[in-house]
PDB file of N, CA and C in Angstrom:
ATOM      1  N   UNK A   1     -16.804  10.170   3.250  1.00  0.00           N
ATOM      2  CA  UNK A   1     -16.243   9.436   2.136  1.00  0.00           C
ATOM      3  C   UNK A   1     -15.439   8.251   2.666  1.00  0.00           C
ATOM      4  N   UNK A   2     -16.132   7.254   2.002  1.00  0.00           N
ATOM      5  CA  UNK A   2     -15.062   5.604   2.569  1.00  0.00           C
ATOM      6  C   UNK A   2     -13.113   6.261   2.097  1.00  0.00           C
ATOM      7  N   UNK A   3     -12.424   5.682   2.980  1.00  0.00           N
ATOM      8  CA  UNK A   3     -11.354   5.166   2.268  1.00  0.00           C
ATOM      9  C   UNK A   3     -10.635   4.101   2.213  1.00  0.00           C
ATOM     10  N   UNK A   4      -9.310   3.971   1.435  1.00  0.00           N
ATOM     11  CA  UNK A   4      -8.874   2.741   1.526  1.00  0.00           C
ATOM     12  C   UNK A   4      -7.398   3.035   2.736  1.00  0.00           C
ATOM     13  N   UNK A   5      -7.719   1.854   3.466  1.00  0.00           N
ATOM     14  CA  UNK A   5      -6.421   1.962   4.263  1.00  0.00           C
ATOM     15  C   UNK A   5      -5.137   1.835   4.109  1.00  0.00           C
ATOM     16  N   UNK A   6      -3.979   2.733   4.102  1.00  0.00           N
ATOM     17  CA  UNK A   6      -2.874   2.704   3.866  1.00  0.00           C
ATOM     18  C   UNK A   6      -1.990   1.255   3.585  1.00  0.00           C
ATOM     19  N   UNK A   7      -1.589   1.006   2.383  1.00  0.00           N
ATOM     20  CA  UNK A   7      -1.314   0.084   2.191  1.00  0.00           C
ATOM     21  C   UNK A   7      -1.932  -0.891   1.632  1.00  0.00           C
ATOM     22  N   UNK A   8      -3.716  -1.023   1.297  1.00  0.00           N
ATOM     23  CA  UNK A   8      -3.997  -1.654   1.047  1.00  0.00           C
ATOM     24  C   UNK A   8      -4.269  -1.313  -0.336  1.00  0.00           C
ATOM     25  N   UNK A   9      -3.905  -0.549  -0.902  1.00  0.00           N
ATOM     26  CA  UNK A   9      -4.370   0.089  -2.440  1.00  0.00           C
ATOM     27  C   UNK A   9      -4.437  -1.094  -3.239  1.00  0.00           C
ATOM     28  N   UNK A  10      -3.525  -1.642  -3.458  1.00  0.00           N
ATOM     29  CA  UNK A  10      -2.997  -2.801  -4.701  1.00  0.00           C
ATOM     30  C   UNK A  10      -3.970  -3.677  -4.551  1.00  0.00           C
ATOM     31  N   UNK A  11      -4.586  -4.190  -5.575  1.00  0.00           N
ATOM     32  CA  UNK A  11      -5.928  -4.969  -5.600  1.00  0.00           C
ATOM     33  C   UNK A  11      -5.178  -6.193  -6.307  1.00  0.00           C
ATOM     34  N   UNK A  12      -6.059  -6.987  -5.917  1.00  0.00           N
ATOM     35  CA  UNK A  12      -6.404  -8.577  -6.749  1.00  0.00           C
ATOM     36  C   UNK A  12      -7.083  -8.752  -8.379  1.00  0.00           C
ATOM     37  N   UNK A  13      -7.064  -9.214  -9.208  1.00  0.00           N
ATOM     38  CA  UNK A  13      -8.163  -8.973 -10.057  1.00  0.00           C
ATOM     39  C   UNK A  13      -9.562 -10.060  -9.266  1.00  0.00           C
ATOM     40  N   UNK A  14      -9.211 -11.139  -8.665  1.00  0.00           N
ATOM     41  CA  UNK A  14     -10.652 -11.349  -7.921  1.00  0.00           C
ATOM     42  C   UNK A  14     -11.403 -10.142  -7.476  1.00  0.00           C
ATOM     43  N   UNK A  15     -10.062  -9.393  -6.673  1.00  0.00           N
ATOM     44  CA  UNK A  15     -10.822  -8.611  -5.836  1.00  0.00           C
ATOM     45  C   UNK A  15     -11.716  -7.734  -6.419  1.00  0.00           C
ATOM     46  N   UNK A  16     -10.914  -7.226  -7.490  1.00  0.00           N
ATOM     47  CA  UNK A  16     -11.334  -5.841  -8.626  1.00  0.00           C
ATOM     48  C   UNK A  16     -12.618  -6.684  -9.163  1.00  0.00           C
ATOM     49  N   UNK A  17     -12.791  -7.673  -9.564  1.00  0.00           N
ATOM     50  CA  UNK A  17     -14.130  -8.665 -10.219  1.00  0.00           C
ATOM     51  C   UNK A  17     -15.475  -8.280  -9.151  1.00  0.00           C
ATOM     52  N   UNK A  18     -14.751  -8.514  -8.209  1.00  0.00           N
ATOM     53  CA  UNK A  18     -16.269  -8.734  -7.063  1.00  0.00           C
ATOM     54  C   UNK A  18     -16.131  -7.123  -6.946  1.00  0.00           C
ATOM     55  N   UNK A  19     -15.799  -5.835  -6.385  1.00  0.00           N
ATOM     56  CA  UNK A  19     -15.740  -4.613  -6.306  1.00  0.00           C
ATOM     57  C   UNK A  19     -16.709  -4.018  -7.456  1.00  0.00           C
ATOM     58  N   UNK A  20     -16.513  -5.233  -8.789  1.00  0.00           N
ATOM     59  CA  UNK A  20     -17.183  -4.139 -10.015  1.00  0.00           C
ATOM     60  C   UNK A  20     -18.608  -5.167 -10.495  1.00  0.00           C
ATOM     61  N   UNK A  21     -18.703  -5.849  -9.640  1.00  0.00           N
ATOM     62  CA  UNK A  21     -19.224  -7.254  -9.584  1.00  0.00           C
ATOM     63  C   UNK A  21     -19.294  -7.652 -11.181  1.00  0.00           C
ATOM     64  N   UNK A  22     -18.285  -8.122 -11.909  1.00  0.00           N
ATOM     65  CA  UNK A  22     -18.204  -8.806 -12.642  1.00  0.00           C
ATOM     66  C   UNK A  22     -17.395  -9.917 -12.563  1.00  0.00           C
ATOM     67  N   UNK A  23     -16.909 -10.865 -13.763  1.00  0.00           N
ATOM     68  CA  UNK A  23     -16.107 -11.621 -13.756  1.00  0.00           C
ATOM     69  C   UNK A  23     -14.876 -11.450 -14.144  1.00  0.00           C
ATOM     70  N   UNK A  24     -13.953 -12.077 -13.461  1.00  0.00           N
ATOM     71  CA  UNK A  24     -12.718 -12.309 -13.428  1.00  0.00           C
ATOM     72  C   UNK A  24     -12.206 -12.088 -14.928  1.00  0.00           C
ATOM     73  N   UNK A  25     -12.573 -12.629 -16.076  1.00  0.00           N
ATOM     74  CA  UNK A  25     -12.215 -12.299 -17.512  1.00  0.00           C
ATOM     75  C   UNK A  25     -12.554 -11.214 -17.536  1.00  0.00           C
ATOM     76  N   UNK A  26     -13.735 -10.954 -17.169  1.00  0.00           N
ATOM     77  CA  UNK A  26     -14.069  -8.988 -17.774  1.00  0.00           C
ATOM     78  C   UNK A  26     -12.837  -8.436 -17.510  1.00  0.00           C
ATOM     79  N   UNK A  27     -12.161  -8.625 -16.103  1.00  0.00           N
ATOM     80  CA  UNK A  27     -11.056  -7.798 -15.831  1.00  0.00           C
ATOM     81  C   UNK A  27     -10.145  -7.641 -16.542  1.00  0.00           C
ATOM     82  N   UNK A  28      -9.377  -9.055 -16.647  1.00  0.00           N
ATOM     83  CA  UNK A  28      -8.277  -9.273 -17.192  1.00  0.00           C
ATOM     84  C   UNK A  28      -8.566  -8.954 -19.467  1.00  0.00           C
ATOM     85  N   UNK A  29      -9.624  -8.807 -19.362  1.00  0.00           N
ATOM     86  CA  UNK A  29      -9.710  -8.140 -20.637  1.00  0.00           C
ATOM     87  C   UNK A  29      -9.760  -6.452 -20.887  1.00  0.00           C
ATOM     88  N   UNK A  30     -10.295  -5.830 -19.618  1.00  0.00           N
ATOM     89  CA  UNK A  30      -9.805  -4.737 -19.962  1.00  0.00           C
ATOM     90  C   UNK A  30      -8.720  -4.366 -19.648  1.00  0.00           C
ATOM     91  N   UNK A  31      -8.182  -5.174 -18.820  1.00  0.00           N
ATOM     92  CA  UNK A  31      -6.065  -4.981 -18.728  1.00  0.00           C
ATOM     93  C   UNK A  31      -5.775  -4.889 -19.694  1.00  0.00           C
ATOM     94  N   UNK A  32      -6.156  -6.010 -21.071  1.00  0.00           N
ATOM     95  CA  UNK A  32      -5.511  -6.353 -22.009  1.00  0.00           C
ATOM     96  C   UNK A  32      -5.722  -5.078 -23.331  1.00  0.00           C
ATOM     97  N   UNK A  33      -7.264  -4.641 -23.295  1.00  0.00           N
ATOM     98  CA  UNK A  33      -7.583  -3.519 -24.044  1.00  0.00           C
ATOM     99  C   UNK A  33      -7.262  -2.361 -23.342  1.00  0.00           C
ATOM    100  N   UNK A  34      -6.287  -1.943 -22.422  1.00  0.00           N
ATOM    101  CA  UNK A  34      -5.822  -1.087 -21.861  1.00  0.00           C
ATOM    102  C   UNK A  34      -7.228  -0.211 -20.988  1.00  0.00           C
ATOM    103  N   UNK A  35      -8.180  -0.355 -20.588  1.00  0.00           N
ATOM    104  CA  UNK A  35      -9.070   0.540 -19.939  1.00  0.00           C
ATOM    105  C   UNK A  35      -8.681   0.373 -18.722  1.00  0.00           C
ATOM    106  N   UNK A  36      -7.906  -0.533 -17.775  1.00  0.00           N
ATOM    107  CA  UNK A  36      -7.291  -0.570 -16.378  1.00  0.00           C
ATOM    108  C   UNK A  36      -6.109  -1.305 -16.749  1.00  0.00           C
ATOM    109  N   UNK A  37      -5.356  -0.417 -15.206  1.00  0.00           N
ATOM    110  CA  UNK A  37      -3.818   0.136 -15.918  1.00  0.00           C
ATOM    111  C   UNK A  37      -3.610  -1.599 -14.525  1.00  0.00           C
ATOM    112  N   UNK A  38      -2.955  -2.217 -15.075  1.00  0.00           N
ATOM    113  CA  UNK A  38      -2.164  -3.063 -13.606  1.00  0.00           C
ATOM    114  C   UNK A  38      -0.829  -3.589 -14.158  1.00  0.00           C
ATOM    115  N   UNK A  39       0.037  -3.793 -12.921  1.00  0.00           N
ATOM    116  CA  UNK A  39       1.068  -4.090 -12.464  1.00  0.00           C
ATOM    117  C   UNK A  39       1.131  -5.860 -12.482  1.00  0.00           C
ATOM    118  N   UNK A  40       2.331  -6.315 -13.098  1.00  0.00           N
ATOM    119  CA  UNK A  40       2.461  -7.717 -12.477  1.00  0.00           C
ATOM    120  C   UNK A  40       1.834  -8.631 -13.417  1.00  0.00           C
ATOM    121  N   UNK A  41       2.013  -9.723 -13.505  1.00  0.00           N
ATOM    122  CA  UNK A  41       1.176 -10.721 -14.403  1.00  0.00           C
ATOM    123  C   UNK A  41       0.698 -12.064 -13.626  1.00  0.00           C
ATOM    124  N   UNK A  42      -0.417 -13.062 -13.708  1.00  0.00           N
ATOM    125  CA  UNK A  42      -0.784 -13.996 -13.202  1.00  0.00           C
ATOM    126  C   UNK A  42      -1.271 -13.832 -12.201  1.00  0.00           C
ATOM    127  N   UNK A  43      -1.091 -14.730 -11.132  1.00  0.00           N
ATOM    128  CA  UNK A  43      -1.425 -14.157  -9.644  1.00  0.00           C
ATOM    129  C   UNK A  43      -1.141 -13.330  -9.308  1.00  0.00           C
ATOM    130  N   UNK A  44       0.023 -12.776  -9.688  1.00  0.00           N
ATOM    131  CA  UNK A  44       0.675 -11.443  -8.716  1.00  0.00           C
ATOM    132  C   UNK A  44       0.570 -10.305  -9.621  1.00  0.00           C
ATOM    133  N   UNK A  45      -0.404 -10.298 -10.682  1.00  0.00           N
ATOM    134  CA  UNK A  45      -1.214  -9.296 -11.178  1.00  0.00           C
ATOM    135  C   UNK A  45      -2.548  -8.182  -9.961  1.00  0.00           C
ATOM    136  N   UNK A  46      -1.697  -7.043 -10.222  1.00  0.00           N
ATOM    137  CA  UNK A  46      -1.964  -6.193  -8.969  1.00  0.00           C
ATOM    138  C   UNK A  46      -2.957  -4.538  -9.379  1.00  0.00           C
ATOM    139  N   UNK A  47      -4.004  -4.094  -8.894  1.00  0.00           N
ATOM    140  CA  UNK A  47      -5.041  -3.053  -9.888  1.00  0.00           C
ATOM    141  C   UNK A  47      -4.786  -1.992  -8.577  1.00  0.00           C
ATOM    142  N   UNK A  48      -4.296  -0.806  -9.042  1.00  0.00           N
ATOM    143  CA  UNK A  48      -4.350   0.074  -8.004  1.00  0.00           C
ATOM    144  C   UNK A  48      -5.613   0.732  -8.124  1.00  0.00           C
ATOM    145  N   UNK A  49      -5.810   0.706  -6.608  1.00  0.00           N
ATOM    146  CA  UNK A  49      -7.412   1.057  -6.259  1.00  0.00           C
ATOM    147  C   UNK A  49      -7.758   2.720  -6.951  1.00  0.00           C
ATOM    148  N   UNK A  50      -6.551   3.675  -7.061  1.00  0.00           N
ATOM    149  CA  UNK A  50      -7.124   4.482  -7.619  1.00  0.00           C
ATOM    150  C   UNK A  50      -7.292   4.437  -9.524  1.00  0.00           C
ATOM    151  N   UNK A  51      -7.009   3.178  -9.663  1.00  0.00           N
ATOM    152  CA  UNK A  51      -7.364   3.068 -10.957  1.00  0.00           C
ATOM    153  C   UNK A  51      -8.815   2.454 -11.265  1.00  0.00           C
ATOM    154  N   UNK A  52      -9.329   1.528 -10.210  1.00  0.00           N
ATOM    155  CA  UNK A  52     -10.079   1.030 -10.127  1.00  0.00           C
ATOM    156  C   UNK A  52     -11.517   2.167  -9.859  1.00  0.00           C
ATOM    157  N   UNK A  53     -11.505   3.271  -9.411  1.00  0.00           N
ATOM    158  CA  UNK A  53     -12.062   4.234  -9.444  1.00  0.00           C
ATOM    159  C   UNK A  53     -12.470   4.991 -10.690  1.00  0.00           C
ATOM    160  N   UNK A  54     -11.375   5.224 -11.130  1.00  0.00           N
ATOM    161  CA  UNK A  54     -11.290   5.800 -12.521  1.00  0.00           C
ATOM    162  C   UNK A  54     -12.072   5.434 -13.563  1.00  0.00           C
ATOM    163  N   UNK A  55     -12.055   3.611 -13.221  1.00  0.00           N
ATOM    164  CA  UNK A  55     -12.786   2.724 -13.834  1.00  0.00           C
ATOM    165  C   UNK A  55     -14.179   3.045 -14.006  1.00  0.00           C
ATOM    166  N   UNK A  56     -14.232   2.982 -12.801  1.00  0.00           N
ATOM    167  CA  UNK A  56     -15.767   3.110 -12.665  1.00  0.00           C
ATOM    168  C   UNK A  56     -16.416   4.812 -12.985  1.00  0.00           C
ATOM    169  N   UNK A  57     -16.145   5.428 -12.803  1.00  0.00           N
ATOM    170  CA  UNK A  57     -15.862   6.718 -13.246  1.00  0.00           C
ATOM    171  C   UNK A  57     -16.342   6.672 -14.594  1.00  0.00           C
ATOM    172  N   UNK A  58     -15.448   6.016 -15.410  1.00  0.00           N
ATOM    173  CA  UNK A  58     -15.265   6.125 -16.763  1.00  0.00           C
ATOM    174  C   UNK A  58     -16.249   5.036 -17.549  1.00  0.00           C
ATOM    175  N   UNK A  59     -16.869   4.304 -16.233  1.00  0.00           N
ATOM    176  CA  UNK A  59     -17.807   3.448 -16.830  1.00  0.00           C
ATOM    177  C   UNK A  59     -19.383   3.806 -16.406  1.00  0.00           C
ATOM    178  N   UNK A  60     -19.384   4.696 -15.779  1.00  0.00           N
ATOM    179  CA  UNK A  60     -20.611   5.140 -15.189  1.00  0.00           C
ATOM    180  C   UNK A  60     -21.360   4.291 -13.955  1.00  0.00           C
ATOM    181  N   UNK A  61     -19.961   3.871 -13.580  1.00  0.00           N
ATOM    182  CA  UNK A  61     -20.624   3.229 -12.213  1.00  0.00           C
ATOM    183  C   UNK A  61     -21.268   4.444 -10.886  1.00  0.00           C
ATOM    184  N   UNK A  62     -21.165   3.149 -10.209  1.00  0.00           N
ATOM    185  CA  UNK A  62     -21.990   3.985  -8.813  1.00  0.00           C
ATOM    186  C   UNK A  62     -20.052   3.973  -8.194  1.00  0.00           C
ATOM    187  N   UNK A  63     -19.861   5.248  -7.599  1.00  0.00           N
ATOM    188  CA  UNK A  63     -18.247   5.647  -7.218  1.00  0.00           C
ATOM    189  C   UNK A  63     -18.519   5.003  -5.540  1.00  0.00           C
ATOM    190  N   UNK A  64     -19.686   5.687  -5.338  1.00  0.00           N
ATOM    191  CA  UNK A  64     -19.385   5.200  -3.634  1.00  0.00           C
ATOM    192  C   UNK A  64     -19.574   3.594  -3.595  1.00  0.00           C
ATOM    193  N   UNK A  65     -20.583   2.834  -4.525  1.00  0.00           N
ATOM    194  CA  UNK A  65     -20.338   1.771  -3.998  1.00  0.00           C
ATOM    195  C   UNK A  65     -19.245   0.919  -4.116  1.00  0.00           C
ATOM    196  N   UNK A  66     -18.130   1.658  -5.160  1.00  0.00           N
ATOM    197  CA  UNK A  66     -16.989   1.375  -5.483  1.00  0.00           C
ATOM    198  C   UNK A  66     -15.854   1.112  -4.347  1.00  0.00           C
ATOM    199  N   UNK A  67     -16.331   2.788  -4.431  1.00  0.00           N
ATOM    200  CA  UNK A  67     -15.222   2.855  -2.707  1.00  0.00           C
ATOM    201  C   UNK A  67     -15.639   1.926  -1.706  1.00  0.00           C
ATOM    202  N   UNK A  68     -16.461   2.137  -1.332  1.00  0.00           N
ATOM    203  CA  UNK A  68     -16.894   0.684  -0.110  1.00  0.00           C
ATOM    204  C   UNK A  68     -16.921  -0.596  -0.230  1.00  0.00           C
ATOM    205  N   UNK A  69     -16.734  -1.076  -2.107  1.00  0.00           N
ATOM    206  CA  UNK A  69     -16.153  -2.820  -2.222  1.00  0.00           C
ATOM    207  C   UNK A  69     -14.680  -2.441  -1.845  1.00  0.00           C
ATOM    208  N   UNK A  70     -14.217  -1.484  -2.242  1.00  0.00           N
ATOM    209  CA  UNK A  70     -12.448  -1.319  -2.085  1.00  0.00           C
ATOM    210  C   UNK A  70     -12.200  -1.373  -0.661  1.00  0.00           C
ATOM    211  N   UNK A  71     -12.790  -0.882   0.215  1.00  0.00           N
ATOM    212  CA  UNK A  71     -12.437  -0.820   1.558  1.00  0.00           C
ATOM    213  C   UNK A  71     -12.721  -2.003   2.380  1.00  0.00           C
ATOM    214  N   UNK A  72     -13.942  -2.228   2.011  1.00  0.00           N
ATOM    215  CA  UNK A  72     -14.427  -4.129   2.349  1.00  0.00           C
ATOM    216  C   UNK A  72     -13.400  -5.090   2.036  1.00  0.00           C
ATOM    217  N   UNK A  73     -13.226  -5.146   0.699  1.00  0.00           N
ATOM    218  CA  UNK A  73     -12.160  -5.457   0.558  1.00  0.00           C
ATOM    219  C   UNK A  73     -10.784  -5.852   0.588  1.00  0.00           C
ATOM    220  N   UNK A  74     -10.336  -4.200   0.982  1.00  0.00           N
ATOM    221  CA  UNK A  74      -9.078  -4.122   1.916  1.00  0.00           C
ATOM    222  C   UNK A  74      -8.927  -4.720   3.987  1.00  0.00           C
ATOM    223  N   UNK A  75     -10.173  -4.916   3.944  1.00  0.00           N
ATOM    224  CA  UNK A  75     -10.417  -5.385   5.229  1.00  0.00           C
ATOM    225  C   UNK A  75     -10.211  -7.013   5.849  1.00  0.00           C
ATOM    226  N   UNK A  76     -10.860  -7.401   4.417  1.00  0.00           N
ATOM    227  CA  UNK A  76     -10.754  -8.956   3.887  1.00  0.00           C
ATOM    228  C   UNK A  76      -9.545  -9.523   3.867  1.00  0.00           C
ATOM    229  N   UNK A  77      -8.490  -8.838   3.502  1.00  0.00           N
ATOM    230  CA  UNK A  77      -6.978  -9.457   3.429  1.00  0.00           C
ATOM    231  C   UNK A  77      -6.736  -9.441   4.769  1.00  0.00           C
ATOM    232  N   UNK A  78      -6.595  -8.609   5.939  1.00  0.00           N
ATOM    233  CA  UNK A  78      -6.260  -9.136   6.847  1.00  0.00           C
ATOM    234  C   UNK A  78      -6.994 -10.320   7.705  1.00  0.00           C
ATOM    235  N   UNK A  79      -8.015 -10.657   7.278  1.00  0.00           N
ATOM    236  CA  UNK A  79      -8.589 -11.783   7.840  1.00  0.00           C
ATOM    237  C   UNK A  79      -8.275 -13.069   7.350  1.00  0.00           C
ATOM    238  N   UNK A  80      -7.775 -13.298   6.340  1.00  0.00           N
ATOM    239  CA  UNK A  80      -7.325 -13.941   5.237  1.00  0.00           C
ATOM    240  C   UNK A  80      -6.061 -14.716   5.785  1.00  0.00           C
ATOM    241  N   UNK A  81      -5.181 -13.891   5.965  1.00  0.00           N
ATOM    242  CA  UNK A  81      -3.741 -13.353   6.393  1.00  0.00           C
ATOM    243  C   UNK A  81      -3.816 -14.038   8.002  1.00  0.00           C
ATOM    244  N   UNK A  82      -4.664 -13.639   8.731  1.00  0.00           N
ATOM    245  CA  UNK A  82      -4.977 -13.960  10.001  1.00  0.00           C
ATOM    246  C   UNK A  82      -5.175 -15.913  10.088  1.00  0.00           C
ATOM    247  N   UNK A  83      -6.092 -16.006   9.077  1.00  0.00           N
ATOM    248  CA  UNK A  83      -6.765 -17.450   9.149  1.00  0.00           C
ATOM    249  C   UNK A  83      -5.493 -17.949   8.456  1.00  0.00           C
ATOM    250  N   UNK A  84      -4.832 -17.864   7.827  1.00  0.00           N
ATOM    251  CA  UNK A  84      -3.849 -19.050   7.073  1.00  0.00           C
ATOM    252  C   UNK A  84      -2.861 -18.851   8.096  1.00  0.00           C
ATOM    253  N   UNK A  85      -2.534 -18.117   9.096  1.00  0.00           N
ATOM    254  CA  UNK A  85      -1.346 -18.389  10.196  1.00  0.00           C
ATOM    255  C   UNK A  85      -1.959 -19.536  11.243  1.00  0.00           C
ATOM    256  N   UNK A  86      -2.876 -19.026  11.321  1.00  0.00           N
ATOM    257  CA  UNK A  86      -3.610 -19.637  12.495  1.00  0.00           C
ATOM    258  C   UNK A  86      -3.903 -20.859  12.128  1.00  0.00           C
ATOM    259  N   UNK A  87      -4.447 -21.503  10.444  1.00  0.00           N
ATOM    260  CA  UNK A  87      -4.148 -22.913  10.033  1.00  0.00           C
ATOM    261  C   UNK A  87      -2.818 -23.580  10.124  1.00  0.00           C
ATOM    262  N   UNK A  88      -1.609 -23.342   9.798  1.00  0.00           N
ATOM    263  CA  UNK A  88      -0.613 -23.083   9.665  1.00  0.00           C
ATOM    264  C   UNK A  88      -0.004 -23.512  11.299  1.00  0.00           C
ATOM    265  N   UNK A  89      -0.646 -22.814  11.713  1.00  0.00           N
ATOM    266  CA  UNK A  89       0.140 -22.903  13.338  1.00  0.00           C
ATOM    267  C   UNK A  89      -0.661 -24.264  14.053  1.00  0.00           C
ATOM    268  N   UNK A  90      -2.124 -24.410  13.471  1.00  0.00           N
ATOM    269  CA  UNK A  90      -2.799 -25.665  13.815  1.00  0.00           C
ATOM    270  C   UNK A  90      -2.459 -26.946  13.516  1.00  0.00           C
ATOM    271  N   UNK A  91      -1.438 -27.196  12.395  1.00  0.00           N
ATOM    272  CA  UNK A  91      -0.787 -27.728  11.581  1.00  0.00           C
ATOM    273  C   UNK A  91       0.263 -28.136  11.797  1.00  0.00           C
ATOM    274  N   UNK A  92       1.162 -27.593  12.366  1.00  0.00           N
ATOM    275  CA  UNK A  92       2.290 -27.530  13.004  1.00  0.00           C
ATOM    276  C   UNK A  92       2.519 -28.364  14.153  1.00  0.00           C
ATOM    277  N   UNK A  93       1.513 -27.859  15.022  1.00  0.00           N
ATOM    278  CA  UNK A  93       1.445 -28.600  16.350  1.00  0.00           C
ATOM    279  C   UNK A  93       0.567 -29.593  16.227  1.00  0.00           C
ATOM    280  N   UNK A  94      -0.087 -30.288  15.519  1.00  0.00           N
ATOM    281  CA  UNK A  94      -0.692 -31.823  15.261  1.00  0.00           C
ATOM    282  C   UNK A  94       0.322 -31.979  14.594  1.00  0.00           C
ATOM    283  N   UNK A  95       1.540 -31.579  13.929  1.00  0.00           N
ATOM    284  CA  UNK A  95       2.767 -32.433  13.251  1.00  0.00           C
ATOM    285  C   UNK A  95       3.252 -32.978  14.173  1.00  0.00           C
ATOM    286  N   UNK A  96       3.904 -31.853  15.277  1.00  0.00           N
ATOM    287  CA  UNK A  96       4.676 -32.186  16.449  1.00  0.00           C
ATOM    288  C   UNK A  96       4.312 -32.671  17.516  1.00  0.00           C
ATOM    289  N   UNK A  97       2.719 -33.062  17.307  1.00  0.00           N
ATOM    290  CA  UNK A  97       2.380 -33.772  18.624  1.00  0.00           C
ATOM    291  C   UNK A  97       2.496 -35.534  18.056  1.00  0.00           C
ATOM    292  N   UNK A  98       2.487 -35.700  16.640  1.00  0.00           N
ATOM    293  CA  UNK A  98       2.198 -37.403  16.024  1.00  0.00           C
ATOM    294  C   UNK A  98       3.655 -37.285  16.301  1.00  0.00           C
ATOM    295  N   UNK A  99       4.449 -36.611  16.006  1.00  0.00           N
ATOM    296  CA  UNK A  99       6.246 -36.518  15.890  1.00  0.00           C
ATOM    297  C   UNK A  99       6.817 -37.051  17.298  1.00  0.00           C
ATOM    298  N   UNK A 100       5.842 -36.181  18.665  1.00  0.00           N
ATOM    299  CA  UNK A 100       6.550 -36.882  19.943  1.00  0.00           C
ATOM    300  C   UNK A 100       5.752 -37.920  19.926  1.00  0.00           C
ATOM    301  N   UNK A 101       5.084 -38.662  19.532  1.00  0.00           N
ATOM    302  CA  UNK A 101       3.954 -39.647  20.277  1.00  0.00           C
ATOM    303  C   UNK A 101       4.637 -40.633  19.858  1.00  0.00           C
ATOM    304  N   UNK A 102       6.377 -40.728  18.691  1.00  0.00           N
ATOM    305  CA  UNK A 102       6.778 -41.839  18.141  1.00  0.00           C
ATOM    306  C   UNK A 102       7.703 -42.195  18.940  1.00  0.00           C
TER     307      UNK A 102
END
């Protein structure tokens, strides 16, 4: 059985969209008709993965391929996380290299 790695429970509604492969409104409409429970509003609107199960559960999805967008998923943020430091830090030092060159 896939799981999700500690910490990574709290979903995106992108994320929850592509996991159930629908769109982004589907989601945020069944937030609104209460069929998935989330935390937070706007961006920092957050779907706990074991709700996101439930979901599917309750929608007659396929569960494992559920679990394995959730874990894919959860895998994805640290790469994410990884690449915007590493822009960030690329960024920095072409600041401070035009900065000494004055």
């Amino acid at each position: 059985m896939t799981r999700v790695p500690p910490g990574k429970e709290w979903l995106t509604v992108p994320q929850v969209a592509r996991i159930l492969d629908v769109n982004k409104q589907a989601i945020y409409d069944a937030v609104k008709d209460g069929r998935l429970e989330a935390r937070g509003s706007g961006v920092d609107r957050r779907i706990h993965a074991r709700e996101v199960v439930g979901y599917a559960i309750r929608s007659e999805r396929d569960v494992d391929a559920v679990l394995k967008g959730i874990s894919d998923v959860a895998g994805e943020i640290e790469w994410k996380v990884l690449l915007g430091w590493v822009l960030a830090a690329v960024g920095l030092y072409w600041l401070f290299t035009k900065l000494n060159e004055k």
